[in-house]
Structures are given as C-alpha cells and as structure tokens.
Protein backbone atom coordinates (compact mmCIF):
# COMPACT_ATOMS: atom_id res chain seq x y z
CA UNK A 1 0.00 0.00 0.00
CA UNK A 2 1.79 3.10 -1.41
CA UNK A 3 2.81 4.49 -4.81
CA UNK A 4 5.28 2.45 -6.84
CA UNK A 5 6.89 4.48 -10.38
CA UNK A 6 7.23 2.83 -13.19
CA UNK A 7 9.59 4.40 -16.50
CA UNK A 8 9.34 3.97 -19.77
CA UNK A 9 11.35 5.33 -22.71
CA UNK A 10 8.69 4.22 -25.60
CA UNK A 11 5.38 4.26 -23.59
CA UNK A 12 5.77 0.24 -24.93
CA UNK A 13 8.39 -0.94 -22.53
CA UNK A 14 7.74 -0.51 -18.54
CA UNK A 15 10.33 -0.67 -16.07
CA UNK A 16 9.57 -1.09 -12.19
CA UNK A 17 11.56 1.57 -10.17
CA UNK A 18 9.99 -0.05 -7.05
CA UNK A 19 8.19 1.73 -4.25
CA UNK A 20 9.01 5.63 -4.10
CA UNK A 21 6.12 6.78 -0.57
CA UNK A 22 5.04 3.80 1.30
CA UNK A 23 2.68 3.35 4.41
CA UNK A 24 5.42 3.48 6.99
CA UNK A 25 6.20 6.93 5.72
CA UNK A 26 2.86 8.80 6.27
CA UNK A 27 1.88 10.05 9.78
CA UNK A 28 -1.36 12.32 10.28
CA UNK A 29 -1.36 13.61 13.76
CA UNK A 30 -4.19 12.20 15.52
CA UNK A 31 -5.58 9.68 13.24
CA UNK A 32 -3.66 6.18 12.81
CA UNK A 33 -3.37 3.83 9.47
CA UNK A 34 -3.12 1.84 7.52
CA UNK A 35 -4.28 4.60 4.91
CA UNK A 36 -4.95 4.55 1.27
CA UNK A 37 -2.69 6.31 -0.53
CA UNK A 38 -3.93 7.10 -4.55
CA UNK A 39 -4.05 8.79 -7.85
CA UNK A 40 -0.67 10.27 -7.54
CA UNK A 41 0.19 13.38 -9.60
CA UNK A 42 3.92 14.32 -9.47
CA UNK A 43 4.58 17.55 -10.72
CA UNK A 44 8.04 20.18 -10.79
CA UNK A 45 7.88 23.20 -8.43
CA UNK A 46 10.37 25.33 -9.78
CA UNK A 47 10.77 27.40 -6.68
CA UNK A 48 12.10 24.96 -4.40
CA UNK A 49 13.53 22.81 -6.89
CA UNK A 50 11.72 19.89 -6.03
CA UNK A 51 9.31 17.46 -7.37
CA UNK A 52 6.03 17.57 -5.07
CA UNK A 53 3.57 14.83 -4.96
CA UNK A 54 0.03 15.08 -4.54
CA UNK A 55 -2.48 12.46 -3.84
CA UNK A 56 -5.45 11.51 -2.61
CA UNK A 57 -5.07 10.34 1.43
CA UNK A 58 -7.91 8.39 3.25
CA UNK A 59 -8.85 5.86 5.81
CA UNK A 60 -9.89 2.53 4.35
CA UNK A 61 -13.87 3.12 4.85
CA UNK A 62 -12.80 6.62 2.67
CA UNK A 63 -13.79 8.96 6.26
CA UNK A 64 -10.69 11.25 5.88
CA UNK A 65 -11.18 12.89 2.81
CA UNK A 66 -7.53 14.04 2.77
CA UNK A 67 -4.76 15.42 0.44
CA UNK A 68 -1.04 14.34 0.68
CA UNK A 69 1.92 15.96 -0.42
CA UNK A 70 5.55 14.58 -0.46
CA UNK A 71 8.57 15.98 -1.98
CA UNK A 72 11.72 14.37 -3.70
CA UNK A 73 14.76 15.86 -5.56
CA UNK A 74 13.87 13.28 -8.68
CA UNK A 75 10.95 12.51 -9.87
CA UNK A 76 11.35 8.90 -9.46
CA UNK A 77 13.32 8.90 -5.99
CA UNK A 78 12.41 8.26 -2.40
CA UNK A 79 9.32 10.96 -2.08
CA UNK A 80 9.39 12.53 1.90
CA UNK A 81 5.76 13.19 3.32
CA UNK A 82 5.46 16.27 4.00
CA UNK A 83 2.05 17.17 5.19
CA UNK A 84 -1.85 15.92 4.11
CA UNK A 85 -4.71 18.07 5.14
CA UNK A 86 -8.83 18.39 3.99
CA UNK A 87 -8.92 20.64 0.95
CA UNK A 88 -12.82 21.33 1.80
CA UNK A 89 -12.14 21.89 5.58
C-alpha cells in the first residue's frame, strides 16, 4: 500500500523503479493507518527545486477525505511526506 513508479522510454516498454512513498512513511497527527494512498500526480515546483507529490489520502472506509503531499529531488526517488490536510475543511 503506497505508490510504486514505473519508466518507460517508448510508452511500450515498462520498467519497475519499485516503491518511491510507502505506508510506513505517512503520519497524520491524531488519526492512525493503515491509509490509502492514490491517484498520484507528481509535478516540478520550480521554486524549491523539487518534485512535489500530490495524492489523494484516506482511511480505508474513505472517512478522511484528505490530500497528501511529499517531496523528492527526482521525480522517481524516495518521495518525503510532508504534510496531508482536507482541501474542503
């Protein structure tokens, strides 16, 4: 249960990178896994220089309604959880 990134050169071809956020890695103050971590989006922030994941962050019966963001200096390195919080409050 995490995000695993895959790279391809051809869009034919897939190679596993392996597991880049993973449970053990995601702490919410207050609330206590396992989560679901999904639909990643990894995008450049050109500010800090680092690639910053968003996701979609939740208990397993979906009652936390949470967004995650982690940060890593490639786009297909370890990613460091940084913070998740309810977008609608």
């Amino acid at each position: 249960h995490g995000v695993n990134c895959y790279h391809s050169k051809d869009l034919l071809s897939w190679t596993n990178i392996g597991e880049v956020l993973g449970q053990k890695q995601v702490s919410i103050k207050g609330l206590s896994g396992p989560y679901v971590i999904e639909r990643p989006k990894v995008l450049w922030n050109a500010a800090s220089k680092l690639f910053v994941m968003w996701f979609h962050l939740d208990s397993d019966n979906y009652g936390y309604r949470y967004v995650g963001v982690a940060t890593s200096p490639t786009p297909d390195g370890k990613f460091t959880f940084i913070d998740a919080f309810q977008p609608d409050g």
